[in-house]
ModelCIF file with pLDDT and N, C-alpha, C, O atoms, coordinates in Angstrom:
data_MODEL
#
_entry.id   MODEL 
#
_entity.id                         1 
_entity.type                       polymer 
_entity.pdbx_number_of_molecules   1 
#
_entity_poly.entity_id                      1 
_entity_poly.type                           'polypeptide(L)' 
_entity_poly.nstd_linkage                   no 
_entity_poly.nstd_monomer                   no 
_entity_poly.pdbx_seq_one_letter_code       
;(UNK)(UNK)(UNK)(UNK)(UNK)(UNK)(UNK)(UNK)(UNK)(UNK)(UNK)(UNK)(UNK)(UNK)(UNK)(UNK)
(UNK)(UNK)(UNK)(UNK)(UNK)(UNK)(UNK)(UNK)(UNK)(UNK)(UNK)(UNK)(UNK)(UNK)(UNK)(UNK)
(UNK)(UNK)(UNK)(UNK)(UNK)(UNK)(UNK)
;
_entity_poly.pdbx_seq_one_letter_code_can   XXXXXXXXXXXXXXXXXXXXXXXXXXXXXXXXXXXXXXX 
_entity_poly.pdbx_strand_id                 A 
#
loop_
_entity_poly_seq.entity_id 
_entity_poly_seq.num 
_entity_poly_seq.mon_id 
_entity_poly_seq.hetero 
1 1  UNK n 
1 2  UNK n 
1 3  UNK n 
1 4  UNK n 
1 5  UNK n 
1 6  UNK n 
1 7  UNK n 
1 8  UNK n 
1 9  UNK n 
1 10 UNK n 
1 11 UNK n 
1 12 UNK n 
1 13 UNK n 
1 14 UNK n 
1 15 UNK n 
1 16 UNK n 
1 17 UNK n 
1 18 UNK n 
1 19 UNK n 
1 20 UNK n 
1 21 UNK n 
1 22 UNK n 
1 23 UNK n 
1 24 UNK n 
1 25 UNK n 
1 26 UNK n 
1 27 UNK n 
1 28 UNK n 
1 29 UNK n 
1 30 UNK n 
1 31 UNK n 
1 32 UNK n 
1 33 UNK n 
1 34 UNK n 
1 35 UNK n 
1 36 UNK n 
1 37 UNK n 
1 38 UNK n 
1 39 UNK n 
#
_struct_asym.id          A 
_struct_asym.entity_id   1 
#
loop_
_ma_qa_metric.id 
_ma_qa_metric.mode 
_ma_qa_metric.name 
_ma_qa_metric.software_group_id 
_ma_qa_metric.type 
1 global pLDDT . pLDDT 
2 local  pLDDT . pLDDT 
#
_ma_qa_metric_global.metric_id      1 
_ma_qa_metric_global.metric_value   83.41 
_ma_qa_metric_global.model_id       1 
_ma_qa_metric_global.ordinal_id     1 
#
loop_
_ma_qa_metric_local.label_asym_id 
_ma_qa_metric_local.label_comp_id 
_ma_qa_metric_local.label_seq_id 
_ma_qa_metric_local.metric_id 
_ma_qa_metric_local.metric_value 
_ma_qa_metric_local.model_id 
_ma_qa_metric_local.ordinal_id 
A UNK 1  2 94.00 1 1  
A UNK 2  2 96.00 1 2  
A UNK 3  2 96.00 1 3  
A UNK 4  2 96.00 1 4  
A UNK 5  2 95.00 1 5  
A UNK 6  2 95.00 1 6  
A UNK 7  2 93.00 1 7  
A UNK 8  2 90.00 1 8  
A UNK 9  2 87.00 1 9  
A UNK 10 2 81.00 1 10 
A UNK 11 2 72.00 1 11 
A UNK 12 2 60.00 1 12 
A UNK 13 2 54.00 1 13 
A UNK 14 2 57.00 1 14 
A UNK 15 2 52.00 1 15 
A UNK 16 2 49.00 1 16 
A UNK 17 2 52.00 1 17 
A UNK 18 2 61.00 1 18 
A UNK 19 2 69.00 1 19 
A UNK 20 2 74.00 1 20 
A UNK 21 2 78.00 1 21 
A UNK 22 2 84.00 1 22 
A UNK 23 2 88.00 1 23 
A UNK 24 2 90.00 1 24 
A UNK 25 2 90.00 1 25 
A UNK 26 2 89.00 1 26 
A UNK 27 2 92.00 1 27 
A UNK 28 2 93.00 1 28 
A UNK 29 2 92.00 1 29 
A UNK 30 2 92.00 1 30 
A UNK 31 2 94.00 1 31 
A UNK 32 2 94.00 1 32 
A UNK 33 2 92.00 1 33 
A UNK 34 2 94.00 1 34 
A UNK 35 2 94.00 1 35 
A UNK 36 2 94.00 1 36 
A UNK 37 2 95.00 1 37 
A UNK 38 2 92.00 1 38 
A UNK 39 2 93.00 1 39 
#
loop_
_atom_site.group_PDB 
_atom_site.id 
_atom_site.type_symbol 
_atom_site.label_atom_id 
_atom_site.label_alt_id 
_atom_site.label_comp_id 
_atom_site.label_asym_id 
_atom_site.label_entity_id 
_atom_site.label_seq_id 
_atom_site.pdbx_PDB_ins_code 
_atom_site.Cartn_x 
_atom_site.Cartn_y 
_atom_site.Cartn_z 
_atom_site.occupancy 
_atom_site.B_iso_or_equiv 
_atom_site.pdbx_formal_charge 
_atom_site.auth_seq_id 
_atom_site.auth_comp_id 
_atom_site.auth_asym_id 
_atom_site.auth_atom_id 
_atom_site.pdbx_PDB_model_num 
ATOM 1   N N  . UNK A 1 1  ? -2.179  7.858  17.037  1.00 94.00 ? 1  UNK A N  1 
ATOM 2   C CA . UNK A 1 1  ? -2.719  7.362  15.764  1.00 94.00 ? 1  UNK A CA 1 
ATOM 3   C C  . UNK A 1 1  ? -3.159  5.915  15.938  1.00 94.00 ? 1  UNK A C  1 
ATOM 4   O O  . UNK A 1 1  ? -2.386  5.038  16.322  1.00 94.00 ? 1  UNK A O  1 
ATOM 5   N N  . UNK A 1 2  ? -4.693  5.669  15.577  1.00 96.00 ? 2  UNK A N  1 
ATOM 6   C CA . UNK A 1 2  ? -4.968  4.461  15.462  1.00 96.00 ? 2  UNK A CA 1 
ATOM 7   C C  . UNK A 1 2  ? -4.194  3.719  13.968  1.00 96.00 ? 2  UNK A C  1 
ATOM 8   O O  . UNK A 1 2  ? -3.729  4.356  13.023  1.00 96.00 ? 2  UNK A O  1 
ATOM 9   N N  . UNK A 1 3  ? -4.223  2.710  14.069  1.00 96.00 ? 3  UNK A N  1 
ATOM 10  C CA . UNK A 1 3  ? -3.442  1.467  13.189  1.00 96.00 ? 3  UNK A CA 1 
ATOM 11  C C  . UNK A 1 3  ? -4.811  0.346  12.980  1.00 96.00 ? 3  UNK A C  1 
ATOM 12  O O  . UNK A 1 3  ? -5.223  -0.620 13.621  1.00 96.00 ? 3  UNK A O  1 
ATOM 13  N N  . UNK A 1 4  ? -5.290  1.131  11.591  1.00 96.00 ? 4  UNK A N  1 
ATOM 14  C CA . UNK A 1 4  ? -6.557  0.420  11.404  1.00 96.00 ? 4  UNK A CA 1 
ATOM 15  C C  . UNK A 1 4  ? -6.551  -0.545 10.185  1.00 96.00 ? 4  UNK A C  1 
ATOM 16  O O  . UNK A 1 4  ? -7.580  -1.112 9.820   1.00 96.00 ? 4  UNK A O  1 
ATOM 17  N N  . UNK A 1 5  ? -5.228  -0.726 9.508   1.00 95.00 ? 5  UNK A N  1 
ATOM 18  C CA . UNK A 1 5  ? -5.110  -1.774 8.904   1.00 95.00 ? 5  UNK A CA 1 
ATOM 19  C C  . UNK A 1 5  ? -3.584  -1.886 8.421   1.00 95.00 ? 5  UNK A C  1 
ATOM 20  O O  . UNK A 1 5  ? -2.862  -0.890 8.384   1.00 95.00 ? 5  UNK A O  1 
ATOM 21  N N  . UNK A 1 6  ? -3.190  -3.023 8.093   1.00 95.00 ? 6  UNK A N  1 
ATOM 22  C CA . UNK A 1 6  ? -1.577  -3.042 7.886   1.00 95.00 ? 6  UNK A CA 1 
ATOM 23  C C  . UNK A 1 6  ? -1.582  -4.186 6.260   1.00 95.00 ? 6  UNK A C  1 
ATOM 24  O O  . UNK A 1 6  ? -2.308  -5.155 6.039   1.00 95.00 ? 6  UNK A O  1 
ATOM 25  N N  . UNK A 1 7  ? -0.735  -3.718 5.573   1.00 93.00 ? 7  UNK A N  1 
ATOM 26  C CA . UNK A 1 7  ? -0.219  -4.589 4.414   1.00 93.00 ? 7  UNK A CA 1 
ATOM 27  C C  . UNK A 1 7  ? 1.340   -5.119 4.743   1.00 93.00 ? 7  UNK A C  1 
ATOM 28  O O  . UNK A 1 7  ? 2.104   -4.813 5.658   1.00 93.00 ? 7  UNK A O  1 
ATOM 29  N N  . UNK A 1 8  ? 1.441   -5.740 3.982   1.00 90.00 ? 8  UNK A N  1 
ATOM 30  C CA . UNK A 1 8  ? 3.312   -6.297 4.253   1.00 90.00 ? 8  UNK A CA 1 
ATOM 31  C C  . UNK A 1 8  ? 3.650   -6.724 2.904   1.00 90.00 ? 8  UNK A C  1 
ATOM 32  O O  . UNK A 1 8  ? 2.968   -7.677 2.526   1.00 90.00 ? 8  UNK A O  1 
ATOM 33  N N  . UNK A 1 9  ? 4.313   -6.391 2.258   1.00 87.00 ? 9  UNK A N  1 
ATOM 34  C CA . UNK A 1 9  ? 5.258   -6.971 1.122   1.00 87.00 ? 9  UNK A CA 1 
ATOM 35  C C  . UNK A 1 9  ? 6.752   -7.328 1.175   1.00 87.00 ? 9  UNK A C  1 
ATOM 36  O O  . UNK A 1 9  ? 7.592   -6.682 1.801   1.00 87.00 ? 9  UNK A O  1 
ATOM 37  N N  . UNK A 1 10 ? 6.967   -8.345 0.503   1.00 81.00 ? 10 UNK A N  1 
ATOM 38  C CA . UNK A 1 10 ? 8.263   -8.348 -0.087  1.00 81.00 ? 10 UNK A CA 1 
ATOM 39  C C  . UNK A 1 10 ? 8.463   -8.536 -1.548  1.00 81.00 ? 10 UNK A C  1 
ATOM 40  O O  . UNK A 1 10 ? 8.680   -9.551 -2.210  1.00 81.00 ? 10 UNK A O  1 
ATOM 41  N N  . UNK A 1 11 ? 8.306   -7.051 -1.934  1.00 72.00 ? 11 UNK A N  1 
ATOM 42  C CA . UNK A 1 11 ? 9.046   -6.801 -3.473  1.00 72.00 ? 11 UNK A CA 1 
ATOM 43  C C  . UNK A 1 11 ? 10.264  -5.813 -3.566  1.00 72.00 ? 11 UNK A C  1 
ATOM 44  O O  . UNK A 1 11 ? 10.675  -5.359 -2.499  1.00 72.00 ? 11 UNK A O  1 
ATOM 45  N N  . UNK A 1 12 ? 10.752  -5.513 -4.487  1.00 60.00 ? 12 UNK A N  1 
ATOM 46  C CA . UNK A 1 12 ? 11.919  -4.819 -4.605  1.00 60.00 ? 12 UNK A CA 1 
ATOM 47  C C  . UNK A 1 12 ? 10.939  -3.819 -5.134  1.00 60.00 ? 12 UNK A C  1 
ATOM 48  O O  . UNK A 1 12 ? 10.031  -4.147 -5.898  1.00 60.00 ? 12 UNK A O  1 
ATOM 49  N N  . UNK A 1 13 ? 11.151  -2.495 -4.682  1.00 54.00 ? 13 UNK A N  1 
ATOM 50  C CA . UNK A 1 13 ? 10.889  -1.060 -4.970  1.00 54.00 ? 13 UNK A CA 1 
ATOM 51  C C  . UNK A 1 13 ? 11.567  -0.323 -6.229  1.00 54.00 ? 13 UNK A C  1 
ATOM 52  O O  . UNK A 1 13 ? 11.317  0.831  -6.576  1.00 54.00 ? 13 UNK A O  1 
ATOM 53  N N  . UNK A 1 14 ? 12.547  -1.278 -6.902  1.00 57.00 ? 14 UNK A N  1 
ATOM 54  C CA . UNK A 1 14 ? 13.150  -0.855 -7.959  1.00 57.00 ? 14 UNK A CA 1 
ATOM 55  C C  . UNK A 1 14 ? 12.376  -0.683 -9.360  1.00 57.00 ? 14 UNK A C  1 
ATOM 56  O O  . UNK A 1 14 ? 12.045  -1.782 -9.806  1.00 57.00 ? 14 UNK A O  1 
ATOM 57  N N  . UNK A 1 15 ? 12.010  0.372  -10.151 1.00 52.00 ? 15 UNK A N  1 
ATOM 58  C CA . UNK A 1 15 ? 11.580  0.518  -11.806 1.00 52.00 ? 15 UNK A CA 1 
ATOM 59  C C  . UNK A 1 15 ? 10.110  1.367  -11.537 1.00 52.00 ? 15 UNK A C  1 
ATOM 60  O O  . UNK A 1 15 ? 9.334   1.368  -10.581 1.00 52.00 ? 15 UNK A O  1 
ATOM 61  N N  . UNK A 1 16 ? 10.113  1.851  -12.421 1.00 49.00 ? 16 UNK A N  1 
ATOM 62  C CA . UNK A 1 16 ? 9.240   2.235  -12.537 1.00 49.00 ? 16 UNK A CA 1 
ATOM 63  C C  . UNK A 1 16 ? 7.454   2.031  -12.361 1.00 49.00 ? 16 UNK A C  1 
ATOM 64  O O  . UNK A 1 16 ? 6.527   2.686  -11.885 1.00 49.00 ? 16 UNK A O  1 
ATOM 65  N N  . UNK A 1 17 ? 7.624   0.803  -13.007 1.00 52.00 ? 17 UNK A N  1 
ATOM 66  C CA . UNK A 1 17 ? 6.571   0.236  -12.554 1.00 52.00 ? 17 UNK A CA 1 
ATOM 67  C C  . UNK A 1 17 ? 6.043   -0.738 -11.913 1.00 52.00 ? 17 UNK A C  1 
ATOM 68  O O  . UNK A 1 17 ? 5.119   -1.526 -12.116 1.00 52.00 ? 17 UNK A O  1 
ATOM 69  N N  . UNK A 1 18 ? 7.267   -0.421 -10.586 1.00 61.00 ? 18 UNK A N  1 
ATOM 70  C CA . UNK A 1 18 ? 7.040   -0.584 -9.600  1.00 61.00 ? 18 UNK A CA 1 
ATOM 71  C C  . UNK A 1 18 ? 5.460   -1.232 -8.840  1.00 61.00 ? 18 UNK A C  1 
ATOM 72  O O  . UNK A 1 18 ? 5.264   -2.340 -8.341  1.00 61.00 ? 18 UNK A O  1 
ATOM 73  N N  . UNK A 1 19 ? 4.771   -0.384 -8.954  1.00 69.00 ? 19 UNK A N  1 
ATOM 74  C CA . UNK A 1 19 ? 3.793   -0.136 -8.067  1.00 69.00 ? 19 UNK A CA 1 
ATOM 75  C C  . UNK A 1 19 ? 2.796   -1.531 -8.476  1.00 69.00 ? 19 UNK A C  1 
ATOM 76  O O  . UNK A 1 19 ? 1.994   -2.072 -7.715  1.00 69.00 ? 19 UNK A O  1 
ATOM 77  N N  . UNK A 1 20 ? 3.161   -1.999 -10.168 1.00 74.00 ? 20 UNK A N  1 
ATOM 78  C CA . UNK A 1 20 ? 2.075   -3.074 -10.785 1.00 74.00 ? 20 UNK A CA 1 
ATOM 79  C C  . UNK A 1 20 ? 2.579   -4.336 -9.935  1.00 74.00 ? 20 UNK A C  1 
ATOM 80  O O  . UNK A 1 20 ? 1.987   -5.398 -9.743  1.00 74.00 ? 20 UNK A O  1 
ATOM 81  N N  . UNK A 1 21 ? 3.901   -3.901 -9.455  1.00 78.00 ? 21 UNK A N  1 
ATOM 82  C CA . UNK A 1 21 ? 4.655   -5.541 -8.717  1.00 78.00 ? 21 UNK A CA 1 
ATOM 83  C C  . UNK A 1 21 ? 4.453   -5.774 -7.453  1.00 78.00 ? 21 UNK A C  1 
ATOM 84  O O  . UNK A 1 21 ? 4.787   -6.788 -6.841  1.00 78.00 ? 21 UNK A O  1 
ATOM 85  N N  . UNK A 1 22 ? 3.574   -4.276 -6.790  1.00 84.00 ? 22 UNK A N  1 
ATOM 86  C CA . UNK A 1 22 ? 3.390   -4.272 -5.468  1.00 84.00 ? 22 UNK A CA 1 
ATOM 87  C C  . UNK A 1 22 ? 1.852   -4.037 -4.838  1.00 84.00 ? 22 UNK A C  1 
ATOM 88  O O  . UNK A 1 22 ? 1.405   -3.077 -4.210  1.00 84.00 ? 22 UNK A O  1 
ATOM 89  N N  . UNK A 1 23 ? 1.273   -5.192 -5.220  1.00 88.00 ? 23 UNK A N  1 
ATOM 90  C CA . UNK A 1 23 ? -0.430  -5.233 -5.291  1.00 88.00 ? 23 UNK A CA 1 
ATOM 91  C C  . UNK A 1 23 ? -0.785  -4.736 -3.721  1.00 88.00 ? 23 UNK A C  1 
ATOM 92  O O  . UNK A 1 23 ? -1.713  -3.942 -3.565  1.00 88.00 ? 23 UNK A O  1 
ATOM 93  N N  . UNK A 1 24 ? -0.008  -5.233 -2.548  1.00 90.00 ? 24 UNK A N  1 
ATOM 94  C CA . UNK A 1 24 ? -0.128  -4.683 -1.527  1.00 90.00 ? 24 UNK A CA 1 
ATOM 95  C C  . UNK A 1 24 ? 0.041   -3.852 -1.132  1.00 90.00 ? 24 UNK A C  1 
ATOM 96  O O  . UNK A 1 24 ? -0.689  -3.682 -0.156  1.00 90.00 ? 24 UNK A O  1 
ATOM 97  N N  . UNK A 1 25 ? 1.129   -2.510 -1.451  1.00 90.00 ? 25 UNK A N  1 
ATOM 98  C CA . UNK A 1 25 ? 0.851   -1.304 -1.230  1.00 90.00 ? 25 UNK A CA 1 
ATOM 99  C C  . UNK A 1 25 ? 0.326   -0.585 -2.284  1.00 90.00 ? 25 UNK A C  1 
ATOM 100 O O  . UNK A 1 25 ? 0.841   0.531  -2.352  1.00 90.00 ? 25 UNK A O  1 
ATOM 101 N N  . UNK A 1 26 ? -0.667  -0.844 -3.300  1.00 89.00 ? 26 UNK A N  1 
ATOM 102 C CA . UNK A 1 26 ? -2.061  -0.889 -4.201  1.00 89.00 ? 26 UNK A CA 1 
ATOM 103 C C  . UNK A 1 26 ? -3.150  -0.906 -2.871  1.00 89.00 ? 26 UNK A C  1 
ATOM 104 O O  . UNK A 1 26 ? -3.935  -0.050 -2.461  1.00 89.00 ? 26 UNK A O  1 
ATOM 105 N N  . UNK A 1 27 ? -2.832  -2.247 -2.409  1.00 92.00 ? 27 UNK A N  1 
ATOM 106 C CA . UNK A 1 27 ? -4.373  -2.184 -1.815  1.00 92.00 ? 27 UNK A CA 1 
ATOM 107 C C  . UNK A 1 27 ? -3.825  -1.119 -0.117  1.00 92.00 ? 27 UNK A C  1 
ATOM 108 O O  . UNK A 1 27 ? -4.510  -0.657 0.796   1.00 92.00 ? 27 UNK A O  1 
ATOM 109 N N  . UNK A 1 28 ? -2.907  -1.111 -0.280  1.00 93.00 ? 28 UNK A N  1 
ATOM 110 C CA . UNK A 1 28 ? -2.946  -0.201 1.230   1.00 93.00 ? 28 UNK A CA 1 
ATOM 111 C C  . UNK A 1 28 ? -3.193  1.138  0.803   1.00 93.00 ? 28 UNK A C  1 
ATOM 112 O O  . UNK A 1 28 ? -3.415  1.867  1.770   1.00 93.00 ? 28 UNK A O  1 
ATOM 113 N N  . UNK A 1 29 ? -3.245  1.868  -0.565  1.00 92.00 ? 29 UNK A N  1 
ATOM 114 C CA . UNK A 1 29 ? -3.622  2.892  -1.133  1.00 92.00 ? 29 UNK A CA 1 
ATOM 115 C C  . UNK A 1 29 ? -5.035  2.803  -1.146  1.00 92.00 ? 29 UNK A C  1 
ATOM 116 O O  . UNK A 1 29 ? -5.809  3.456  -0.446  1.00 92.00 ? 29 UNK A O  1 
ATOM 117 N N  . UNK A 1 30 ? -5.318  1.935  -2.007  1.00 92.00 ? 30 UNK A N  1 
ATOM 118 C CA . UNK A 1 30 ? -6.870  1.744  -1.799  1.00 92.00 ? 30 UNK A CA 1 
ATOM 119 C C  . UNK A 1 30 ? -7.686  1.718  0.039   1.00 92.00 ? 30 UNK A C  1 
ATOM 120 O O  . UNK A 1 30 ? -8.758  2.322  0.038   1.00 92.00 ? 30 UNK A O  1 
ATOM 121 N N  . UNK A 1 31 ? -7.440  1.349  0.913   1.00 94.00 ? 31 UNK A N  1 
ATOM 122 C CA . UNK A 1 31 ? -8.133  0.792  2.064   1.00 94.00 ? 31 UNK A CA 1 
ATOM 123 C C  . UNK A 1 31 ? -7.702  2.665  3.151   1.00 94.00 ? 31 UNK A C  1 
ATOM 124 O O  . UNK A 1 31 ? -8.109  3.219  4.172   1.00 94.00 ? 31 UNK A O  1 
ATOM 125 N N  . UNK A 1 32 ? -6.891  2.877  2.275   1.00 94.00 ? 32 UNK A N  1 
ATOM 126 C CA . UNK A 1 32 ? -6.624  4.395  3.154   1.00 94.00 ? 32 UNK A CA 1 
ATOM 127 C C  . UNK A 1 32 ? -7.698  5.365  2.622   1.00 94.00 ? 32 UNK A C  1 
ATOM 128 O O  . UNK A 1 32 ? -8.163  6.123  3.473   1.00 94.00 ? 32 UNK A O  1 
ATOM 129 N N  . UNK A 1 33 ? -8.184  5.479  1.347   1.00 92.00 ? 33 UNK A N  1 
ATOM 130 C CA . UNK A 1 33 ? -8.351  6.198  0.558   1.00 92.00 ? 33 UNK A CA 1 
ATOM 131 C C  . UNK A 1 33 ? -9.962  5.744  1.007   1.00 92.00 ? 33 UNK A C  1 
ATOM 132 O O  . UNK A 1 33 ? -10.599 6.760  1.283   1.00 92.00 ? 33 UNK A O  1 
ATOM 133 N N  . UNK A 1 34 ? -10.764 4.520  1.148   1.00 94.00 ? 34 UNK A N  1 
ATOM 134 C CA . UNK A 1 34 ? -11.908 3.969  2.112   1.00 94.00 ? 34 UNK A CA 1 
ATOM 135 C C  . UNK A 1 34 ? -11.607 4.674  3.368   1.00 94.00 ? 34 UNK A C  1 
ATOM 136 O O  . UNK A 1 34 ? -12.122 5.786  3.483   1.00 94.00 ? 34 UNK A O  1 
ATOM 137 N N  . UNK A 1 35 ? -11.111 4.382  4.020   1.00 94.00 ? 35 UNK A N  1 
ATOM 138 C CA . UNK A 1 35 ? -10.869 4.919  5.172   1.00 94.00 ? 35 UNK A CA 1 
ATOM 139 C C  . UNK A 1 35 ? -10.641 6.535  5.593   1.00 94.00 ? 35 UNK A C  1 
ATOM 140 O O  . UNK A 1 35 ? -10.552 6.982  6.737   1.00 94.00 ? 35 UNK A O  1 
ATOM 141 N N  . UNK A 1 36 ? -10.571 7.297  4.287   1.00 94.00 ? 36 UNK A N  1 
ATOM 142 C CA . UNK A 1 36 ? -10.223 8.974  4.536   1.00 94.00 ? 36 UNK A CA 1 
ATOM 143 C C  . UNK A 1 36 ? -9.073  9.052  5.371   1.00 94.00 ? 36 UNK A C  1 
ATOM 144 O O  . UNK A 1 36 ? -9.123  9.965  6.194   1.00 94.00 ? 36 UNK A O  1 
ATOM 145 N N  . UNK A 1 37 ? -7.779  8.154  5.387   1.00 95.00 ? 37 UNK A N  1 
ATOM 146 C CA . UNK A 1 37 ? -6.618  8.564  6.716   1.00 95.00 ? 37 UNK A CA 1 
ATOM 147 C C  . UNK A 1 37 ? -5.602  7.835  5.494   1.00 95.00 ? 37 UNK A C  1 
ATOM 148 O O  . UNK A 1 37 ? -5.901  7.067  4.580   1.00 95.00 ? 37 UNK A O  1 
ATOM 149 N N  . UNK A 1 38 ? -3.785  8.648  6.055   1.00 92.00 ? 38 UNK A N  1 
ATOM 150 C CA . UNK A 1 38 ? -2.880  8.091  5.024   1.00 92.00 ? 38 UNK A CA 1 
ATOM 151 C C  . UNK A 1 38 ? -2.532  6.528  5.156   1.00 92.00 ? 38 UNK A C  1 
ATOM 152 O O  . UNK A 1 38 ? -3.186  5.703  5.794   1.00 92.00 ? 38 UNK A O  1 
ATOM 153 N N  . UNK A 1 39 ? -1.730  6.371  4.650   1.00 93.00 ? 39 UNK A N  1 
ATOM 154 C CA . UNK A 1 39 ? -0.407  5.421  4.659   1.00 93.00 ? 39 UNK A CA 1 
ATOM 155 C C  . UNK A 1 39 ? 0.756   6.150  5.976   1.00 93.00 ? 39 UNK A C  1 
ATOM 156 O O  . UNK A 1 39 ? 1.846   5.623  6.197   1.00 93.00 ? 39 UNK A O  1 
#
């Protein structure tokens, strides 16, 4: 598997809405989803 782009956070994964506190795995959703390959 190529490794065609990387994010890094440090947030806590805790609540629900979660995901609004974690803009970087946002944009690593987004840049996969460009890219047609997962996370």
């Amino acid at each position: 598997i190529e490794i065609v782009a990387e994010r890094t956070e440090v947030e806590t994964g805790k609540g629900a809405d979660a995901l609004d506190r974690r803009p970087e795995l946002a944009d690593a959703l987004a840049a996969a989803r460009r890219a047609k390959c997962p996370v």
